[in-house]
C-alpha atoms as a PDB file:
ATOM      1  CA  UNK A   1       0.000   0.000   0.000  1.00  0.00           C
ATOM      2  CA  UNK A   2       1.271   3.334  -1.120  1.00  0.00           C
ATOM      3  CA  UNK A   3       1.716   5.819   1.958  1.00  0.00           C
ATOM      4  CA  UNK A   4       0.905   9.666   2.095  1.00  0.00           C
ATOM      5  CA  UNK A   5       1.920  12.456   4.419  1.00  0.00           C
ATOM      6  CA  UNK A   6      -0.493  13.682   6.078  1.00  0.00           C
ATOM      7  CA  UNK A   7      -0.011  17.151   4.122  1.00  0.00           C
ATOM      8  CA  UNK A   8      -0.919  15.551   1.043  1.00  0.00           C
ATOM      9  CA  UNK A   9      -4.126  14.249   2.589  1.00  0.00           C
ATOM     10  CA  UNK A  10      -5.196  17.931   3.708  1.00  0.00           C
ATOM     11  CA  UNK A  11      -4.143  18.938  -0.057  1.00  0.00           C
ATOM     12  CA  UNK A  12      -6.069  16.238  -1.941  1.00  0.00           C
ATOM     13  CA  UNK A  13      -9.209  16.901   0.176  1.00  0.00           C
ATOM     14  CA  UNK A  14      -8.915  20.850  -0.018  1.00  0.00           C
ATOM     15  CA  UNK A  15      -8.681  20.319  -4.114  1.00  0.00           C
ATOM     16  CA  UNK A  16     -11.649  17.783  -4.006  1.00  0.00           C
ATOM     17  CA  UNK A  17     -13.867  20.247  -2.073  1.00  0.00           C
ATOM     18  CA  UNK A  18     -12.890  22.828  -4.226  1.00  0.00           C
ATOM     19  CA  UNK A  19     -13.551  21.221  -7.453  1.00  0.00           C
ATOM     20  CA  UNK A  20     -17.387  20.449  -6.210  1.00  0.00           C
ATOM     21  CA  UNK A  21     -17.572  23.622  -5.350  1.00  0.00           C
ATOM     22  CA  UNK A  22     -17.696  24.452  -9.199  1.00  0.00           C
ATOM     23  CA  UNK A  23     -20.747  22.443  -9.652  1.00  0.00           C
ATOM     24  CA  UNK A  24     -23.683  24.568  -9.216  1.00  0.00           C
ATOM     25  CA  UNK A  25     -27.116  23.581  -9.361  1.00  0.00           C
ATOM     26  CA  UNK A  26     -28.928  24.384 -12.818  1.00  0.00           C
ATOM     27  CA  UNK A  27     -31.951  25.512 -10.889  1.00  0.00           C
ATOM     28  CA  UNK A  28     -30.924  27.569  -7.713  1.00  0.00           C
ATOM     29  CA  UNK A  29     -27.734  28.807  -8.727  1.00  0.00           C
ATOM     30  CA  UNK A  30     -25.600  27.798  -5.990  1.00  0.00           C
ATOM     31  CA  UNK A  31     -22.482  24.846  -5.732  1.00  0.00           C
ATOM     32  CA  UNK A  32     -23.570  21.724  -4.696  1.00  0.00           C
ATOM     33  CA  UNK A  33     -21.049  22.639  -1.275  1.00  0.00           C
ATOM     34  CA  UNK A  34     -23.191  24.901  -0.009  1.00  0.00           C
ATOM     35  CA  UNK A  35     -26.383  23.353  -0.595  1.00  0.00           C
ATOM     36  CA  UNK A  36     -25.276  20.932   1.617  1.00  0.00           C
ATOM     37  CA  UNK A  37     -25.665  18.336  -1.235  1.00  0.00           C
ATOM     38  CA  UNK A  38     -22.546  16.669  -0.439  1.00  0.00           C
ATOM     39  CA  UNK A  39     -23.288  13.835   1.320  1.00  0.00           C
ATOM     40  CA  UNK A  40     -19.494  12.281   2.033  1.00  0.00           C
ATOM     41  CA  UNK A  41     -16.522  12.587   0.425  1.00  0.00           C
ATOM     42  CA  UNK A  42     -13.461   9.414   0.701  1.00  0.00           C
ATOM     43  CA  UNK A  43     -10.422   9.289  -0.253  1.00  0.00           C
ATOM     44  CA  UNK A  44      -9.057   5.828  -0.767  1.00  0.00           C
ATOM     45  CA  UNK A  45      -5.832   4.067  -2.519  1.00  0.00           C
ATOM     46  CA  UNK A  46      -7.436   3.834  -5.242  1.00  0.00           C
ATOM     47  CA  UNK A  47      -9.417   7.249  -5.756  1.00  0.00           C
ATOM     48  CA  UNK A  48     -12.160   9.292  -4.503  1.00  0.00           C
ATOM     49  CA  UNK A  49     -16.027   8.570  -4.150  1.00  0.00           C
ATOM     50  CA  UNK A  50     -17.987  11.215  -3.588  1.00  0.00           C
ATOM     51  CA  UNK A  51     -21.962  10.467  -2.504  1.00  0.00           C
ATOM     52  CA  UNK A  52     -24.778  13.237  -3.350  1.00  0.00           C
ATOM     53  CA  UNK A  53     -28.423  13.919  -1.736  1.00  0.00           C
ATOM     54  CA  UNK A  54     -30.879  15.844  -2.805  1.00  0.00           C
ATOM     55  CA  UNK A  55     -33.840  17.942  -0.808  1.00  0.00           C
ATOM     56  CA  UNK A  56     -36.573  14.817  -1.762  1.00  0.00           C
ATOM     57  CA  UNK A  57     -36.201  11.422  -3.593  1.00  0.00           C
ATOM     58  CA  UNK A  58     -38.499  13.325  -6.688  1.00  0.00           C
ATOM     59  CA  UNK A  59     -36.355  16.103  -7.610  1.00  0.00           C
ATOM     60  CA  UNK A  60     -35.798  16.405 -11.282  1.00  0.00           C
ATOM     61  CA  UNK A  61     -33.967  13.181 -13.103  1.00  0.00           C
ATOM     62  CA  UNK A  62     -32.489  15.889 -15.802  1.00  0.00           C
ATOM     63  CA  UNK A  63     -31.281  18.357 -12.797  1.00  0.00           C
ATOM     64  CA  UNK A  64     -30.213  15.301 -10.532  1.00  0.00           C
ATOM     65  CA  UNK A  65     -27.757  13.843 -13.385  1.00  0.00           C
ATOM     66  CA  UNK A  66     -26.464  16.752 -14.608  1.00  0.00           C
ATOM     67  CA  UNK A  67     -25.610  17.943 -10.983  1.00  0.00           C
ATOM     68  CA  UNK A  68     -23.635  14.435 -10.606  1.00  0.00           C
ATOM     69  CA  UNK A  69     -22.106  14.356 -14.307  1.00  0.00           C
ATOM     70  CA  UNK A  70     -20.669  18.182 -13.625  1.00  0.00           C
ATOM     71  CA  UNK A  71     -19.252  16.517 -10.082  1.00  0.00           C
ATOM     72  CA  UNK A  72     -17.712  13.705 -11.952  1.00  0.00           C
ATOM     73  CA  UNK A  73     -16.169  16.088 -14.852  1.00  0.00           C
ATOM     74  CA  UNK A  74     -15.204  18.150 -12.019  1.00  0.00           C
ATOM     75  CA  UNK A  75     -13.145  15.385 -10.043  1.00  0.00           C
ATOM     76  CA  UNK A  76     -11.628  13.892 -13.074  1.00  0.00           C
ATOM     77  CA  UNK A  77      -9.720  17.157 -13.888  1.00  0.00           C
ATOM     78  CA  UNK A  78      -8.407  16.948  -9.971  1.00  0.00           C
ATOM     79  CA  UNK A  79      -4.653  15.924  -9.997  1.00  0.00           C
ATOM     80  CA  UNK A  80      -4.113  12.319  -8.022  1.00  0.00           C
ATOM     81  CA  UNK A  81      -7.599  11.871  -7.559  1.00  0.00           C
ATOM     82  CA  UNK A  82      -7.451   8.075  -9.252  1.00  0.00           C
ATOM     83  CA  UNK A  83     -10.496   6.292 -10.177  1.00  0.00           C
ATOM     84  CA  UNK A  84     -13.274   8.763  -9.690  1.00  0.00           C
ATOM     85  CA  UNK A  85     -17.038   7.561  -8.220  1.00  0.00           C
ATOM     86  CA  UNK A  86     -19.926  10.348  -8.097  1.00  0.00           C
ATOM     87  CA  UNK A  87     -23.092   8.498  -7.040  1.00  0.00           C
ATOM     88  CA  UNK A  88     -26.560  10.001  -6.158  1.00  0.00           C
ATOM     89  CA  UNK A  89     -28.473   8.220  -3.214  1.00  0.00           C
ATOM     90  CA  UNK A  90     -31.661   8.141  -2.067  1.00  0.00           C
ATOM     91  CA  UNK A  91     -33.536   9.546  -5.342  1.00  0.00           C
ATOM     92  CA  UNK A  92     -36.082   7.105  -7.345  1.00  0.00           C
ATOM     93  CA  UNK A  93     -33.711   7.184 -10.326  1.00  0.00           C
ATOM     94  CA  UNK A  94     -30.418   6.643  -8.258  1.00  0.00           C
ATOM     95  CA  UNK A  95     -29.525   3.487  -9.752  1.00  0.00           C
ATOM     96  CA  UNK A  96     -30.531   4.553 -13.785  1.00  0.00           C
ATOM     97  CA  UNK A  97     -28.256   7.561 -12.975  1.00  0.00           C
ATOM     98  CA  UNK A  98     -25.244   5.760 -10.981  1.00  0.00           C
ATOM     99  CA  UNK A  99     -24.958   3.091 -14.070  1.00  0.00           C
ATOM    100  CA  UNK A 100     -24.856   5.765 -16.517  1.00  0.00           C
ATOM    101  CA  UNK A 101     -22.207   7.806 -14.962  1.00  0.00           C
ATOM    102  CA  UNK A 102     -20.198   4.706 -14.327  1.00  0.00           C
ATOM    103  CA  UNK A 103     -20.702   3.825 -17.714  1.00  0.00           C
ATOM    104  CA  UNK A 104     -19.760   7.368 -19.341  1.00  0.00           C
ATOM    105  CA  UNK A 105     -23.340   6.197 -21.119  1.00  0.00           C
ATOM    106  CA  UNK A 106     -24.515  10.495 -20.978  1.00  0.00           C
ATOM    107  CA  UNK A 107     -27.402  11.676 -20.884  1.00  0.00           C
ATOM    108  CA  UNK A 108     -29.403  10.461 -23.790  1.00  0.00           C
ATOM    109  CA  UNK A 109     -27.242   7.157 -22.920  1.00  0.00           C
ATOM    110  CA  UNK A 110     -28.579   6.948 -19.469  1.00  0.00           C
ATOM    111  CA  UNK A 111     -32.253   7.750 -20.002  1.00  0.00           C
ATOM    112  CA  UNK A 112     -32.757   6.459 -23.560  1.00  0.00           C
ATOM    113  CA  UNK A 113     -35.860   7.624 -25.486  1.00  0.00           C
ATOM    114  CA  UNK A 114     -36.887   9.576 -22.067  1.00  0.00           C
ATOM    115  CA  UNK A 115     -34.345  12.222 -22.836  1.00  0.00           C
ATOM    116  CA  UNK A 116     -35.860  14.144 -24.785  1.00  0.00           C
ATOM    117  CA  UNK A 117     -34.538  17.711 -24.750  1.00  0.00           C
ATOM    118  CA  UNK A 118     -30.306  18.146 -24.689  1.00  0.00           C
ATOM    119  CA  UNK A 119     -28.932  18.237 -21.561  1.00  0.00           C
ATOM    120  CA  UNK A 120     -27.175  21.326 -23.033  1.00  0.00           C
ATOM    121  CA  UNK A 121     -29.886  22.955 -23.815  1.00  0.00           C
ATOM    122  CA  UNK A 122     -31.546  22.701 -20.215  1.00  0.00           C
ATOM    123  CA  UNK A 123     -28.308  24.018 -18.812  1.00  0.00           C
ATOM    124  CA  UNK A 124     -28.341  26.822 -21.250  1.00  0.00           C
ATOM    125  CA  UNK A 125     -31.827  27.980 -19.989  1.00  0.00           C
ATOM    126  CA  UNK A 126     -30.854  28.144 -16.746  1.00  0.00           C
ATOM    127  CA  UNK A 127     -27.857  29.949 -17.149  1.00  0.00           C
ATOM    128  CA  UNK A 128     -29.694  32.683 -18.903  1.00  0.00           C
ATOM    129  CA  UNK A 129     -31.974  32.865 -15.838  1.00  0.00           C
ATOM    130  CA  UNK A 130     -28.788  33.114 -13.373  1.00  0.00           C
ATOM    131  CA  UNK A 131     -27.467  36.036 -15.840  1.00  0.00           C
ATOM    132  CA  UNK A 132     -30.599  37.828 -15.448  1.00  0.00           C
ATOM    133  CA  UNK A 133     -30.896  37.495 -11.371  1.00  0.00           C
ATOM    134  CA  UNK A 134     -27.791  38.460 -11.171  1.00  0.00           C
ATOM    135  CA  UNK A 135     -28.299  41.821 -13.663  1.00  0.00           C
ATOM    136  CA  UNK A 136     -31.070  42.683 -11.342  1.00  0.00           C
ATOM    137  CA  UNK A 137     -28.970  42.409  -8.198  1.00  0.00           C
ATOM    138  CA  UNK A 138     -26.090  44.581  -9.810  1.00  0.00           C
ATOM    139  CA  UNK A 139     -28.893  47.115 -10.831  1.00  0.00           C
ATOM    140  CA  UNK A 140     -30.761  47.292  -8.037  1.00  0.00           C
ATOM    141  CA  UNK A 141     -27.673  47.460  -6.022  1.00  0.00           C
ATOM    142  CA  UNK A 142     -26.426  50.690  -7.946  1.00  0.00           C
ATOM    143  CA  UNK A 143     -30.054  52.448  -7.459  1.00  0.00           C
ATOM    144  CA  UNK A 144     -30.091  52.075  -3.920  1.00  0.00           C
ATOM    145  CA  UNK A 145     -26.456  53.465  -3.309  1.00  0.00           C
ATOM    146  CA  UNK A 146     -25.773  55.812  -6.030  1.00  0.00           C
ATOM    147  CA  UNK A 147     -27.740  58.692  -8.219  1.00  0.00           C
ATOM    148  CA  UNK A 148     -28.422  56.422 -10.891  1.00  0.00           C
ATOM    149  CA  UNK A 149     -31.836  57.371 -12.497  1.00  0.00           C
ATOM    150  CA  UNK A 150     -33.902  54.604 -13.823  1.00  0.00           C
ATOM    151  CA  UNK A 151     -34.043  56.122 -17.137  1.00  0.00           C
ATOM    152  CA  UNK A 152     -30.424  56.220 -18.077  1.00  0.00           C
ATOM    153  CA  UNK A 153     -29.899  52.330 -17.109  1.00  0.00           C
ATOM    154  CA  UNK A 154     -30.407  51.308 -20.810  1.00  0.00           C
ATOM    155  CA  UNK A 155     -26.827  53.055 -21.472  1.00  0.00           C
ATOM    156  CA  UNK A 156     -25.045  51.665 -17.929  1.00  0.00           C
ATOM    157  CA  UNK A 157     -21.956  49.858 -18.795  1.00  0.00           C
ATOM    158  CA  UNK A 158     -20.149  46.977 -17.047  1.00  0.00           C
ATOM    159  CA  UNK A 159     -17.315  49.375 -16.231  1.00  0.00           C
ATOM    160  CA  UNK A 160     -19.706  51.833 -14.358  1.00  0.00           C
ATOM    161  CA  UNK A 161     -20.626  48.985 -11.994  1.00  0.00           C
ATOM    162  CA  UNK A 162     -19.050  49.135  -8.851  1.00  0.00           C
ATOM    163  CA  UNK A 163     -16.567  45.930  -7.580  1.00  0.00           C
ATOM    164  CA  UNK A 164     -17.672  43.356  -5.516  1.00  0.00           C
ATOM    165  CA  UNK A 165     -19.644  40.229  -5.417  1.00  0.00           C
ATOM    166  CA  UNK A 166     -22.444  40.696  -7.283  1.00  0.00           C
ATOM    167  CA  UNK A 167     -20.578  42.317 -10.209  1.00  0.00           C
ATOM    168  CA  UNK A 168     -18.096  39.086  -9.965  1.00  0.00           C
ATOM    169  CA  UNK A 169     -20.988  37.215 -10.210  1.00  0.00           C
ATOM    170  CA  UNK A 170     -22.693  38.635 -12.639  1.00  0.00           C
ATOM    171  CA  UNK A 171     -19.492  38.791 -14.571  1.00  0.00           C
ATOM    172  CA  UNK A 172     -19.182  34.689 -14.322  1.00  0.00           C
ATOM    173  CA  UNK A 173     -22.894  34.547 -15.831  1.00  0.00           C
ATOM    174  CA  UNK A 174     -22.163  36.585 -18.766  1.00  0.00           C
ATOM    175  CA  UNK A 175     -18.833  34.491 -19.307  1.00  0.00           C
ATOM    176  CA  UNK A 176     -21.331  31.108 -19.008  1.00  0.00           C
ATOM    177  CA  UNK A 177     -23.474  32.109 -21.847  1.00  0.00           C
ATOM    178  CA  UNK A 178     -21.024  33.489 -23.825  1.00  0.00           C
ATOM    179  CA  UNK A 179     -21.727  37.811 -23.280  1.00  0.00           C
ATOM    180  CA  UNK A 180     -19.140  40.493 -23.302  1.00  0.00           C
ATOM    181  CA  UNK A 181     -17.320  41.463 -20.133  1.00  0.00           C
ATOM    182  CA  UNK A 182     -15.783  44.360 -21.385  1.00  0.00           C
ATOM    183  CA  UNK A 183     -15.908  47.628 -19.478  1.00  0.00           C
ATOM    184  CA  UNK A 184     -17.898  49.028 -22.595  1.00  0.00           C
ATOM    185  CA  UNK A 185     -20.382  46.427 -22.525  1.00  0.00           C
ATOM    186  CA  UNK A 186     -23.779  47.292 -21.778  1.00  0.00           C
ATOM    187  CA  UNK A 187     -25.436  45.600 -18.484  1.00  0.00           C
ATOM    188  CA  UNK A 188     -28.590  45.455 -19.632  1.00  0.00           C
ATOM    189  CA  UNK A 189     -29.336  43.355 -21.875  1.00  0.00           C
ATOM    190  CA  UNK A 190     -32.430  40.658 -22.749  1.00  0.00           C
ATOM    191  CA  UNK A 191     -31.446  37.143 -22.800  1.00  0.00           C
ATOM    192  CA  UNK A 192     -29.560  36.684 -25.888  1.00  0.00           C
ATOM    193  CA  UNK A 193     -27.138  39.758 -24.812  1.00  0.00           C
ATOM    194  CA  UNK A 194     -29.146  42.440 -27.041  1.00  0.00           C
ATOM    195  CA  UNK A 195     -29.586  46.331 -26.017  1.00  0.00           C
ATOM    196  CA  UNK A 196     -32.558  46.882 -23.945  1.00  0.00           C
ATOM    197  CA  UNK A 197     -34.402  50.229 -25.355  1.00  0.00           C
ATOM    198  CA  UNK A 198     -34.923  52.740 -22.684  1.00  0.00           C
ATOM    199  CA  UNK A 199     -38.733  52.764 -22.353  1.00  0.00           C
ATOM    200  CA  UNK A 200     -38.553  48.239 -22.122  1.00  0.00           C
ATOM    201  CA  UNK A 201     -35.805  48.635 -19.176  1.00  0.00           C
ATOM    202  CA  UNK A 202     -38.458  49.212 -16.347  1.00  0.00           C
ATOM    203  CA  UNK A 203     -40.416  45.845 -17.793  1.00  0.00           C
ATOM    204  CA  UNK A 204     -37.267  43.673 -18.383  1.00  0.00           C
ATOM    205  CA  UNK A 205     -36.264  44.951 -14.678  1.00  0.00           C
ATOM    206  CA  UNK A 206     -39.851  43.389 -13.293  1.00  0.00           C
ATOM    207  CA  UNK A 207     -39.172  40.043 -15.451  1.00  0.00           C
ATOM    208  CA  UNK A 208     -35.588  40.067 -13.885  1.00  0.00           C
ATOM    209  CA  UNK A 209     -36.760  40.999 -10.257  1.00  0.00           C
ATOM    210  CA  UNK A 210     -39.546  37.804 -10.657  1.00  0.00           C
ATOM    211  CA  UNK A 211     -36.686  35.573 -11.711  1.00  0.00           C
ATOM    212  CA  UNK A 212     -34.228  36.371  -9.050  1.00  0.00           C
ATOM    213  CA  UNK A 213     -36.669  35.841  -6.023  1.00  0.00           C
ATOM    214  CA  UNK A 214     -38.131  32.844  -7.968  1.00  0.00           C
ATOM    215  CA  UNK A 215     -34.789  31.443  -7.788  1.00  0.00           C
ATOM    216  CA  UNK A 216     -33.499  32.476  -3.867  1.00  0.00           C
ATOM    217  CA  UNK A 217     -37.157  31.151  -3.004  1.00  0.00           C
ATOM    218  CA  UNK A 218     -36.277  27.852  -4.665  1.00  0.00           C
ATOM    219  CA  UNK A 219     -33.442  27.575  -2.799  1.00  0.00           C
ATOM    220  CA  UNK A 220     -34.659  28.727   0.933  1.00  0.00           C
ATOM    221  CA  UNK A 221     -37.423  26.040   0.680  1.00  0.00           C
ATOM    222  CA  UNK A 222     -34.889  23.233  -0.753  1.00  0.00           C
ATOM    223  CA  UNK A 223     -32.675  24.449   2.120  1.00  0.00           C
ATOM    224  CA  UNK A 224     -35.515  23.249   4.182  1.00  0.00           C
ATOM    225  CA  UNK A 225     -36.571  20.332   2.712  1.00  0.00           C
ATOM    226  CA  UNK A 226     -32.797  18.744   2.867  1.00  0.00           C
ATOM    227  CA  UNK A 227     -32.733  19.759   6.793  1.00  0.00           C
ATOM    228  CA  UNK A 228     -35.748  18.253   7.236  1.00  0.00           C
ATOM    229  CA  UNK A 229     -34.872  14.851   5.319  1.00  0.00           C
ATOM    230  CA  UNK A 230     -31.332  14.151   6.275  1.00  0.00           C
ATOM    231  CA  UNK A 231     -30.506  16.485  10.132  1.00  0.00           C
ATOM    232  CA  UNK A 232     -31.309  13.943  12.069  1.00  0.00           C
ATOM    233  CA  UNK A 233     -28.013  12.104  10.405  1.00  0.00           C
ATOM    234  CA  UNK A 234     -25.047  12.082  12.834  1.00  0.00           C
ATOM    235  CA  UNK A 235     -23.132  15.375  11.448  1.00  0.00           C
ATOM    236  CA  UNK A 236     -26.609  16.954  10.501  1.00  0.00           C
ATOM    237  CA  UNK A 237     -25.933  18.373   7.308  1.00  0.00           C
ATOM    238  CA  UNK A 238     -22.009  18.804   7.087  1.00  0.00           C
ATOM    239  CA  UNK A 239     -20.013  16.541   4.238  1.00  0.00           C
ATOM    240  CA  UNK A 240     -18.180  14.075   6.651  1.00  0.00           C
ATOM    241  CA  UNK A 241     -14.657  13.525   4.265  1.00  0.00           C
ATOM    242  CA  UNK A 242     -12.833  10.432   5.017  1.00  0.00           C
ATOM    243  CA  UNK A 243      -8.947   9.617   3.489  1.00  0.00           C
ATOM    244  CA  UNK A 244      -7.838   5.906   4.225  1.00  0.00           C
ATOM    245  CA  UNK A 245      -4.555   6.300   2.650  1.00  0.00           C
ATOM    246  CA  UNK A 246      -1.526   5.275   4.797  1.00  0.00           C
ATOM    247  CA  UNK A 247       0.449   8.202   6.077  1.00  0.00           C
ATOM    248  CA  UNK A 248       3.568   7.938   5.784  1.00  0.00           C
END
């Protein structure tokens, strides 16, 4: 048996947390980390399996795999991480999901004639709905704490926004669906990245503001639903990480 020092153990784990940390889910915008989707993580000789949960045993098949592909992608590219082994429990289409990803069968591969619409294209949608929260926030943001008039928003550019989170954010959603981030770059914009005209900006604002507090919603009551299902596990809802490897 190969031995490890105990440094690389707190190294391997840090850059397997990270890496799920990249997976976000397609519906409430936020990793899989802090969700508290992450059931365990362990670290083994041979490489790392990683177990997920989800807020109820019916979430959405499409949202469940792609969640789990993303974590496997997002392990494989991990240095020393060996044999990699995402599965989902405790979901009525764990085991159609866990023998696709262990097959790298896909999507269509894994549900057959059930997947109907590209996996791409359901991630698409939902980063265009992440984009536009996250326009709103930035927006919003920039009314409450500056002069900024309504009526001039349809000229704001990304390089008027001030730093922070929610510009890095909305930054990373403009880079996901393929927008401009250049400080000349308009911020608001419709879904395909087009100029809003000044008299549509108060209406696409109200369509933004409905899709941004659709989506925190979402993920307050999923919050609750996941407590609810798995606190009463010993660790509650924390990721309990594991590495077996002999230190050396």
């Amino acid at each position: 048996m190969s031995t490890v020092t105990p440094a690389a153990k707190t190294s391997l784990a840090s850059e397997v947390t990270a890496a799920l940390a990249t997976v976000v889910d397609p519906e409430l915008d936020e990793p899989i980390t802090d969700l508290g989707f992450v059931r365990s993580i362990r670290i083994d000789d041979v490489g790392v399996t990683v177990h997920l949960r989800l807020p109820t045993s019916f979430c959405a098949p499409n949202f469940a795999y792609l969640m789990a592909a993303d974590a496997q992608d997002a392990l494989r590219r991990v240095p020393g991480a060996g044999r990699v082994m995402v599965l989902l429990d405790d979901h009525h289409d764990s085991d159609r999901i866990n023998a696709g990803l262990a097959l790298n069968a896909g999507y269509r591969g894994t549900f057959g004639p059930e997947a109907e619409d590209s996996l791409d294209e359901l991630r698409r949608i939902f980063q265009r709905k992440a984009h536009t929260a996250a326009m709103e926030r930035c927006v919003m943001a920039l009314l409450r704490t500056t002069d900024r008039k309504l009526e001039d928003l349809h000229e704001l550019t990304l390089g008027e926004l001030p730093g922070g989170p929610h510009k890095e954010a909305l930054l990373r959603r403009r880079t996901d669906i393929g927008l401009g981030i250049g400080p000349d770059d308009l911020v608001v914009v419709d879904e395909d990245g087009r100029p809003v005209a000044q008299s549509a900006v108060p209406l696409r604002l109200r369509y933004a503001k409905a899709v941004r507090v659709s989506v925190e919603g979402n993920a307050h009551f999923c919050r609750g639903l996941l407590a609810t299902r798995y606190d009463d596990e010993p660790g509650g809802l924390t990721t309990h990480i594991t590495d077996t490897r002999r230190a050396s």
